[in-house]
N, C-alpha and C. Protein backbone atom coordinates (compact mmCIF):
# COMPACT_ATOMS: atom_id res chain seq x y z
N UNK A 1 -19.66 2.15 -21.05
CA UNK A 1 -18.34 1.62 -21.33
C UNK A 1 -17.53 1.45 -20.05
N UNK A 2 -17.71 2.86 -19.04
CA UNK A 2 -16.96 2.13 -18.16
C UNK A 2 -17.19 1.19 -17.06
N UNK A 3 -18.71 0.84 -16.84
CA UNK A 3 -19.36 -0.18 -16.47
C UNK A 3 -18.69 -1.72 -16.69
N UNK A 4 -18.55 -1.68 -18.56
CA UNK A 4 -17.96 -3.17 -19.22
C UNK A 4 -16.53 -2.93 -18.89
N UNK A 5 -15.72 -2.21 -18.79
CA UNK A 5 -14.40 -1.52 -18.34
C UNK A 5 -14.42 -2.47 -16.75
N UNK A 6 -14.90 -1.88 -16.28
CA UNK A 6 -14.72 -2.71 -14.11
C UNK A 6 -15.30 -3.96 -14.21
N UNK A 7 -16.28 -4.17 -15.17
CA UNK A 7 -16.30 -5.96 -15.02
C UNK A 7 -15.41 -6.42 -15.75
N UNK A 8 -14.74 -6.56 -16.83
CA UNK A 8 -13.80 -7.21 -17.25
C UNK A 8 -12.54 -7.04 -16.24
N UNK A 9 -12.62 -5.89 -15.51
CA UNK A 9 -11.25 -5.58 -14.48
C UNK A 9 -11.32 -6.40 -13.58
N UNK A 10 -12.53 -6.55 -13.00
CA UNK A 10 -12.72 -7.67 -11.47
C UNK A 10 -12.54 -8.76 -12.01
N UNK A 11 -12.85 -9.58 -13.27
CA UNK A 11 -12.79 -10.59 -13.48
C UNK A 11 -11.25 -11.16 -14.03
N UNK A 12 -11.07 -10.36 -14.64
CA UNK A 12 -9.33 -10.62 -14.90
C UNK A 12 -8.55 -9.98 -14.14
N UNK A 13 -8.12 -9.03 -13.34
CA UNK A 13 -7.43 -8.83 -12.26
C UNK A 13 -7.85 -8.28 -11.40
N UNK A 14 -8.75 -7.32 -11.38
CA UNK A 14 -9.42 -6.71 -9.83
C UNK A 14 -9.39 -7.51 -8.52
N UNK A 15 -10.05 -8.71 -8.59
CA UNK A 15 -10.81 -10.13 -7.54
C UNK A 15 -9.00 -9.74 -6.55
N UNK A 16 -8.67 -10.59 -8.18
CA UNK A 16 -6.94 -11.06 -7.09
C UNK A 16 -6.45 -10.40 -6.28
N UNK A 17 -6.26 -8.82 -7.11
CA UNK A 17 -5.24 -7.75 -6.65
C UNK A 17 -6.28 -6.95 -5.59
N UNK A 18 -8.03 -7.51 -5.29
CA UNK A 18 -8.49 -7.15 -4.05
C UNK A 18 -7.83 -7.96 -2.78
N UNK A 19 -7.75 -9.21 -3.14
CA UNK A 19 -7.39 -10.20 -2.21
C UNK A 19 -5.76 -9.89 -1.81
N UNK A 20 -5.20 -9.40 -2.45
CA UNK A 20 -4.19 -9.17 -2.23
C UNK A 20 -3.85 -7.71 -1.00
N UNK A 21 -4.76 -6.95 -1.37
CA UNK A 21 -4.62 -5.69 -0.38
C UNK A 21 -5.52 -6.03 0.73
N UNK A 22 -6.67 -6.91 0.81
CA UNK A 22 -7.00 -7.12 1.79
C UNK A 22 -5.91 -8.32 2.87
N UNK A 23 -5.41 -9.03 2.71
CA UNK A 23 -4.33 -9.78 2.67
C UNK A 23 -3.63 -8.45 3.55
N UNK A 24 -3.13 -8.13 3.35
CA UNK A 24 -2.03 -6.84 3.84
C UNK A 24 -2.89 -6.39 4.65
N UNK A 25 -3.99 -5.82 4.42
CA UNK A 25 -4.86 -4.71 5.52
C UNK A 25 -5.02 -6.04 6.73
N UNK A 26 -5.36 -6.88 6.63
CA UNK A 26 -5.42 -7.55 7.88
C UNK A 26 -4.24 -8.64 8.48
N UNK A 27 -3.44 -8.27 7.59
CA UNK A 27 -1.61 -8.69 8.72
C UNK A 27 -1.57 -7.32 8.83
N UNK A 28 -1.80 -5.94 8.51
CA UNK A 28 -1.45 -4.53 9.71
C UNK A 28 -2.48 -4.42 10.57
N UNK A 29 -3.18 -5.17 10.97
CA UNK A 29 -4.34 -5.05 11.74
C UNK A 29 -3.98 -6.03 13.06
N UNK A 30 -2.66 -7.24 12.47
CA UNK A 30 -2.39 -7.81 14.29
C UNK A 30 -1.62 -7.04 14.58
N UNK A 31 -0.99 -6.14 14.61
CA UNK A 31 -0.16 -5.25 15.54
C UNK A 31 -1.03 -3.91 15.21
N UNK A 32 -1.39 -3.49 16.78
CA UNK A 32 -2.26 -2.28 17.13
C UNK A 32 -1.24 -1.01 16.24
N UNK A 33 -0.09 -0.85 16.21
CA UNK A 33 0.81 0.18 15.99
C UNK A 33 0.27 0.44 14.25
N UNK A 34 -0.04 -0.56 13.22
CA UNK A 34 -0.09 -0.51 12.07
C UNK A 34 -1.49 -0.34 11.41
N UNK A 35 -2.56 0.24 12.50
CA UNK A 35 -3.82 -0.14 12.29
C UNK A 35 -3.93 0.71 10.86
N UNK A 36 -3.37 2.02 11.33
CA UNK A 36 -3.61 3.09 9.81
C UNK A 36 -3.36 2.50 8.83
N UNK A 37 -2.13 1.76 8.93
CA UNK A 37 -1.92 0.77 7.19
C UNK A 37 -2.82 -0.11 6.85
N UNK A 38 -3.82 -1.09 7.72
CA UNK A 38 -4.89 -1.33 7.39
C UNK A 38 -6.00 -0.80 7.12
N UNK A 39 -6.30 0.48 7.48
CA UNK A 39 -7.17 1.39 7.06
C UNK A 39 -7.25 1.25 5.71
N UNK A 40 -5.91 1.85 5.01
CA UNK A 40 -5.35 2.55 4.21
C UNK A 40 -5.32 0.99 2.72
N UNK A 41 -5.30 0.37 3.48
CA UNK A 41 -5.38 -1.17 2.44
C UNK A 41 -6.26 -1.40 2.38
N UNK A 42 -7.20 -1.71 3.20
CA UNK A 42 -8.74 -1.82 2.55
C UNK A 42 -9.97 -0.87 1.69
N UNK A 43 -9.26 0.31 1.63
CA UNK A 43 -9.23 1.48 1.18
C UNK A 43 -9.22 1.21 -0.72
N UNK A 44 -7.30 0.86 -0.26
CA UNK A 44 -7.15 0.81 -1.70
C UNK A 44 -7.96 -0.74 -2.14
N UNK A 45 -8.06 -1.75 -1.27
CA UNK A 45 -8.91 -2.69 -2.02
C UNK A 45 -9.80 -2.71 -2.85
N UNK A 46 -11.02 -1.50 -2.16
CA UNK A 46 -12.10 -1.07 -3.05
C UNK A 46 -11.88 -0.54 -4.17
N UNK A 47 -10.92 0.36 -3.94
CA UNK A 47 -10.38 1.04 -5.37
C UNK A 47 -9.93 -0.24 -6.53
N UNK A 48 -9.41 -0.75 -6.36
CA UNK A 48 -8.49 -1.90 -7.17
C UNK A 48 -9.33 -2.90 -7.65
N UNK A 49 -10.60 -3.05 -6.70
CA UNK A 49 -11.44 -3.86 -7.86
C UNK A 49 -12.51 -3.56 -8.38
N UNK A 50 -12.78 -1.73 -8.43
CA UNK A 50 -13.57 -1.06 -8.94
C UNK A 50 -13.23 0.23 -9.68
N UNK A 51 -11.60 0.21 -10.57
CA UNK A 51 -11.12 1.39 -10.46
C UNK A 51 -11.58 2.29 -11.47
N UNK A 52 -11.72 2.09 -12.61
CA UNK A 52 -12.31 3.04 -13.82
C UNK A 52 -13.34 4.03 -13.11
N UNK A 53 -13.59 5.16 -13.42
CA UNK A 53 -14.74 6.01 -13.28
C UNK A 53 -13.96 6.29 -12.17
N UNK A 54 -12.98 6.14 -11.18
CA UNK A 54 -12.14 7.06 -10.26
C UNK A 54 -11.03 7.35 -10.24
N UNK A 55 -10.20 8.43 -9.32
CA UNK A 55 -9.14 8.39 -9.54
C UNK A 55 -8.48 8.71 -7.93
N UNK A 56 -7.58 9.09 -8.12
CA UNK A 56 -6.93 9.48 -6.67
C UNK A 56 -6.37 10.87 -6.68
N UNK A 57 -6.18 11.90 -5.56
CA UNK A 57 -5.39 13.17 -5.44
C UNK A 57 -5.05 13.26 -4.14
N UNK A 58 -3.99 14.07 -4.23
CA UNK A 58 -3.36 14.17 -3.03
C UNK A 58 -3.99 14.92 -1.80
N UNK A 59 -4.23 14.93 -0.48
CA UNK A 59 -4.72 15.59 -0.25
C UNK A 59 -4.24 16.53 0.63
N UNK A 60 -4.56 17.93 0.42
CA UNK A 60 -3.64 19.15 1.00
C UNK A 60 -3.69 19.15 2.67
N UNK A 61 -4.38 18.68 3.71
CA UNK A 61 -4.16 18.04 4.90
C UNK A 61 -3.15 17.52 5.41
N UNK A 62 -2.85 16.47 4.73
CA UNK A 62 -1.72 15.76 4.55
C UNK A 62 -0.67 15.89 5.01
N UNK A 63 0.13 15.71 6.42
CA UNK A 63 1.35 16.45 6.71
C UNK A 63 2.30 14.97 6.65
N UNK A 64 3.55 15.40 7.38
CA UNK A 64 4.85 14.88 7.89
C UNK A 64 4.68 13.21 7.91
N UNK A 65 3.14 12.93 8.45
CA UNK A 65 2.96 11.71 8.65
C UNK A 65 2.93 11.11 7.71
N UNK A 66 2.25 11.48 7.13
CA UNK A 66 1.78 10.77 5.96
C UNK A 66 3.23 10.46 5.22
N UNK A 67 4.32 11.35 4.93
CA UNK A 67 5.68 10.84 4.40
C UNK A 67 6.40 9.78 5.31
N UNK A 68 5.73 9.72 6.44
CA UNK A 68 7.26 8.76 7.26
C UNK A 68 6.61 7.65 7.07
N UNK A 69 4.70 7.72 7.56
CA UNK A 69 3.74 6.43 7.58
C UNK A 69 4.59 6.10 6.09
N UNK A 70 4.62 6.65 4.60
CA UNK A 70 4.64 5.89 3.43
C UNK A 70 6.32 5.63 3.61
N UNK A 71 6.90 5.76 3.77
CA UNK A 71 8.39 5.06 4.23
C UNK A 71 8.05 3.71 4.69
N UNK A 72 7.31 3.62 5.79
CA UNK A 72 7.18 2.38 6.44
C UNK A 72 6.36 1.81 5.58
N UNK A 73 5.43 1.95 5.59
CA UNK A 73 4.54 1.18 4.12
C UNK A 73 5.38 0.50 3.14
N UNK A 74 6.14 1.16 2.42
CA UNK A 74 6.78 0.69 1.41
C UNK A 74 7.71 -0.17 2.29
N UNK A 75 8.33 -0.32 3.20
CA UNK A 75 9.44 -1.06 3.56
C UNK A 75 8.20 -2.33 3.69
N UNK A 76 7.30 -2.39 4.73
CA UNK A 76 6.58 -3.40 5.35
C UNK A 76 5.60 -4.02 4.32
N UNK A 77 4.72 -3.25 3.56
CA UNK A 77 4.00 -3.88 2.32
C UNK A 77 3.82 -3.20 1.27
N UNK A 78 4.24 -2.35 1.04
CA UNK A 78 4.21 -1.61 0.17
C UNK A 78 5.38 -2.30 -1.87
N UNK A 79 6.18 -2.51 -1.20
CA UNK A 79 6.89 -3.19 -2.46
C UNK A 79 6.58 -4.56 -2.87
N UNK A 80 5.46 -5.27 -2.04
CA UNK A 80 4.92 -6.82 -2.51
C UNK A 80 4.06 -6.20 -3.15
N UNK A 81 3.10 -5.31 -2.94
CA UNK A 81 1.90 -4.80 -3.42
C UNK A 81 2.08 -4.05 -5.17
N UNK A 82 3.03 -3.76 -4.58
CA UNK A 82 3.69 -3.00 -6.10
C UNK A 82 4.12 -3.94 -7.02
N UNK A 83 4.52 -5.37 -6.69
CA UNK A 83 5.22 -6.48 -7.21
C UNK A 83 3.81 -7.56 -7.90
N UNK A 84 3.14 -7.30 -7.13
CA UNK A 84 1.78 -7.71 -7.70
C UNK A 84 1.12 -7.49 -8.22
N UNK A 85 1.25 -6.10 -8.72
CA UNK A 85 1.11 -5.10 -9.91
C UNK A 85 1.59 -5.69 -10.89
N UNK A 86 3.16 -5.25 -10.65
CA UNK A 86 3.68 -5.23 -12.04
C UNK A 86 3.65 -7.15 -12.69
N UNK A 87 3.16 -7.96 -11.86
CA UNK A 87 3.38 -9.13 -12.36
C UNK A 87 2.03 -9.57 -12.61
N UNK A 88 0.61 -8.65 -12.45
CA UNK A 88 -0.48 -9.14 -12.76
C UNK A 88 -0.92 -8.16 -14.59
N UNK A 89 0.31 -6.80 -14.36
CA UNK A 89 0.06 -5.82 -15.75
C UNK A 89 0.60 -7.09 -16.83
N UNK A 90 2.05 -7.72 -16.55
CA UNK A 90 2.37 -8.77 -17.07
C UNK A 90 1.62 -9.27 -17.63
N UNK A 91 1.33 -10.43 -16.96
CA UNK A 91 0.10 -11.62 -17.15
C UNK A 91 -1.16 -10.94 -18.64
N UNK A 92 -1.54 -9.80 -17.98
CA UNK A 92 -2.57 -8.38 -18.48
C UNK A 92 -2.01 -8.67 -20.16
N UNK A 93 -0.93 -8.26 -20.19
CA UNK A 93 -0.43 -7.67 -21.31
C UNK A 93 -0.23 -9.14 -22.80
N UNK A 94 -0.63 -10.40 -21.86
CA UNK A 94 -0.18 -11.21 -23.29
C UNK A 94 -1.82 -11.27 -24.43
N UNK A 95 -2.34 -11.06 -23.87
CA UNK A 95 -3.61 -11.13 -24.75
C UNK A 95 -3.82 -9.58 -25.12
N UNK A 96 -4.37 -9.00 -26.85
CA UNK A 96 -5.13 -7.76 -27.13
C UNK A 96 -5.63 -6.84 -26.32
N UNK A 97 -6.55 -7.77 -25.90
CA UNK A 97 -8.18 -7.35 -25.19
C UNK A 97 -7.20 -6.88 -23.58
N UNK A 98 -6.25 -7.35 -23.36
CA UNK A 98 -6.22 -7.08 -21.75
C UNK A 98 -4.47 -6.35 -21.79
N UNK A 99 -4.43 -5.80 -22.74
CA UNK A 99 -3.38 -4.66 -22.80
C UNK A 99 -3.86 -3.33 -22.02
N UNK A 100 -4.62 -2.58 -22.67
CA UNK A 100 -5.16 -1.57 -21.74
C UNK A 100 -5.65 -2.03 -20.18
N UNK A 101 -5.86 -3.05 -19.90
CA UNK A 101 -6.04 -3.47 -18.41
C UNK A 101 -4.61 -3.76 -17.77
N UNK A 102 -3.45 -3.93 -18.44
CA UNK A 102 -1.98 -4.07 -17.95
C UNK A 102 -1.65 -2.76 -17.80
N UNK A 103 -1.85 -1.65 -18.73
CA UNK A 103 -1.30 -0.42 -18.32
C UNK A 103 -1.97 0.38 -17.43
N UNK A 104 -3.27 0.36 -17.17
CA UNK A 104 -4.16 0.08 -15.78
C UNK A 104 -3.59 0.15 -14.79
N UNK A 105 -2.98 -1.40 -14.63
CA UNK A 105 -2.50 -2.25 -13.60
C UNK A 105 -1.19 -1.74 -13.16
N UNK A 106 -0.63 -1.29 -14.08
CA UNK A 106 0.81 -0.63 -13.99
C UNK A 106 1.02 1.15 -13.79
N UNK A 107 -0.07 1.33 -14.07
CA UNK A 107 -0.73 2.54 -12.94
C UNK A 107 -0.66 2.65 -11.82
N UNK A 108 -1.38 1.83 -11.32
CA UNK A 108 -1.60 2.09 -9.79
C UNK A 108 -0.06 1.32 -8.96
N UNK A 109 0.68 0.82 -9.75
CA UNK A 109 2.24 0.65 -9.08
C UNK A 109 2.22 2.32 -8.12
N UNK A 110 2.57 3.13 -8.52
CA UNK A 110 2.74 4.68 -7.59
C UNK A 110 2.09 4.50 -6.31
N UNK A 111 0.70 4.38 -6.20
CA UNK A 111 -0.49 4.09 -5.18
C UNK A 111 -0.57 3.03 -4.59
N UNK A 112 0.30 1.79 -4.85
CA UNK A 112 0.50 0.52 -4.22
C UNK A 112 1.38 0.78 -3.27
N UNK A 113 2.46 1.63 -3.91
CA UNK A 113 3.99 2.02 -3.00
C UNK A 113 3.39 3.22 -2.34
N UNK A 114 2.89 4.23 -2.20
CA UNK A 114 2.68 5.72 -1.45
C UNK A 114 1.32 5.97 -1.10
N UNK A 115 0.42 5.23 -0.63
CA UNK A 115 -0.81 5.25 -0.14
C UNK A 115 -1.37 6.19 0.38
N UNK A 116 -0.38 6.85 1.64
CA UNK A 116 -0.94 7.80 2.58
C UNK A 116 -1.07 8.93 2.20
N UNK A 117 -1.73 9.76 2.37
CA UNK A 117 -2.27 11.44 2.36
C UNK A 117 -2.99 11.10 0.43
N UNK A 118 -3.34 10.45 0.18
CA UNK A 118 -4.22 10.56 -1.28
C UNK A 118 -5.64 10.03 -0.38
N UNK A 119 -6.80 10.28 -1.57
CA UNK A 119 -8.33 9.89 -1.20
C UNK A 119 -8.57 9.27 -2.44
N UNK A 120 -9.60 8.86 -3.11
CA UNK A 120 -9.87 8.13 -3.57
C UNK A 120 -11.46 8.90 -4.25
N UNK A 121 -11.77 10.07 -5.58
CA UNK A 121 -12.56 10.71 -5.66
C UNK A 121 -13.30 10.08 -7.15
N UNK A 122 -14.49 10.67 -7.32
CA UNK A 122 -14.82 10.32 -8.80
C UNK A 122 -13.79 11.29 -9.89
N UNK A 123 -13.63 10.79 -10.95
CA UNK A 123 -12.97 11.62 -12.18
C UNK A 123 -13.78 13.00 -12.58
N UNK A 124 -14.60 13.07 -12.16
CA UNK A 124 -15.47 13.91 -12.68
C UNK A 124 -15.18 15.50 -11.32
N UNK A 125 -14.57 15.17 -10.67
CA UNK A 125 -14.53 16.33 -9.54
C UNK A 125 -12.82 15.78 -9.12
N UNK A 126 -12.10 15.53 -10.00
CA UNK A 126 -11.05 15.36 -9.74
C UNK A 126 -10.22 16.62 -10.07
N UNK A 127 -9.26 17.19 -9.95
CA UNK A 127 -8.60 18.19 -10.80
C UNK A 127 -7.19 17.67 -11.04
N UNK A 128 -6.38 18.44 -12.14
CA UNK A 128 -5.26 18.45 -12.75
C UNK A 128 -4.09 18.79 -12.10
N UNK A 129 -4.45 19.66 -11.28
CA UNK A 129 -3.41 19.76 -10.24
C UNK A 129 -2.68 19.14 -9.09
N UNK A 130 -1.71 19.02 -8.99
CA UNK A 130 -1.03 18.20 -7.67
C UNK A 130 -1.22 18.66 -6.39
N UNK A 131 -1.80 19.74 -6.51
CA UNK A 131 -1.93 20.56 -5.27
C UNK A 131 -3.54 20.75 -4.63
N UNK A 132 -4.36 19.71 -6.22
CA UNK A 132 -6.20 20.34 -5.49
C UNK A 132 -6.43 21.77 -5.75
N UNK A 133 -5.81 22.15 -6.53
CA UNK A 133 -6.05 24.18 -6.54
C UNK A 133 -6.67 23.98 -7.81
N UNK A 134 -8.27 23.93 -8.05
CA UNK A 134 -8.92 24.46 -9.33
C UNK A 134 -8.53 24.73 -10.80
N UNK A 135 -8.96 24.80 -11.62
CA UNK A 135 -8.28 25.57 -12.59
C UNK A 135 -9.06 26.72 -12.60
């Protein structure tokens, strides 16, 4: 199921909303200063047109940077990315079949806007906690 889940996703919004973060990862890639935000976009690309069967957590490493880097993010690409979300969950949402792929889509709004200090793990070794601390 979640196999038929990521192909119906790439084919009705995954493709785009890849093209879209790759798009971003390589305008932060002409200025040397923004390379991490391209990291960090081609990153989430993969995620976005393969997302079912993963998820994201924060990761306890993670310091100071990672809050100022996602300040700048969100000012520089971070709120188109999020805008392309919410206008592809849209689109998502007028047909049955592609409702659960809009609220999907309107998911990862959070992770479009705050990229830095999360990874990108299977669901299956993910935990419940915000902090990565076990149950």
């Amino acid at each position: 199921m979640q196999t038929i889940g990521n192909v119906l996703w790439l084919v009705l919004a995954g493709f785009w909303l890849a093209i879209g973060y790759l798009l971003a990862g390589l305008l932060a890639f002409v200025l040397i200063v923004t390379i991490p935000f391209g990291i960090a976009s081609f990153r989430l690309a993969g995620f976005v047109i393969w997302p079912f069967g993963r998820t994201t957590t924060w990761r306890r490493d993670a310091g100071i940077w990672s809050v100022i880097g996602n300040i700048v993010w969100i000012i520089l690409l971070g709120w188109e990315l999020a805008l392309l979300h919410v206008v592809a969950g849209a689109l998502l949402m007028i047909t049955i079949i592609g409702i659960p792929f809009g609220v999907a889509c309107w998911k990862m709004i959070p992770l479009s806007l705050v990229p830095l200090g999360r990874e990108i793990v299977p669901i299956s070794s993910a935990t419940n906690d915000p902090y990565g601390i076990p149950a």
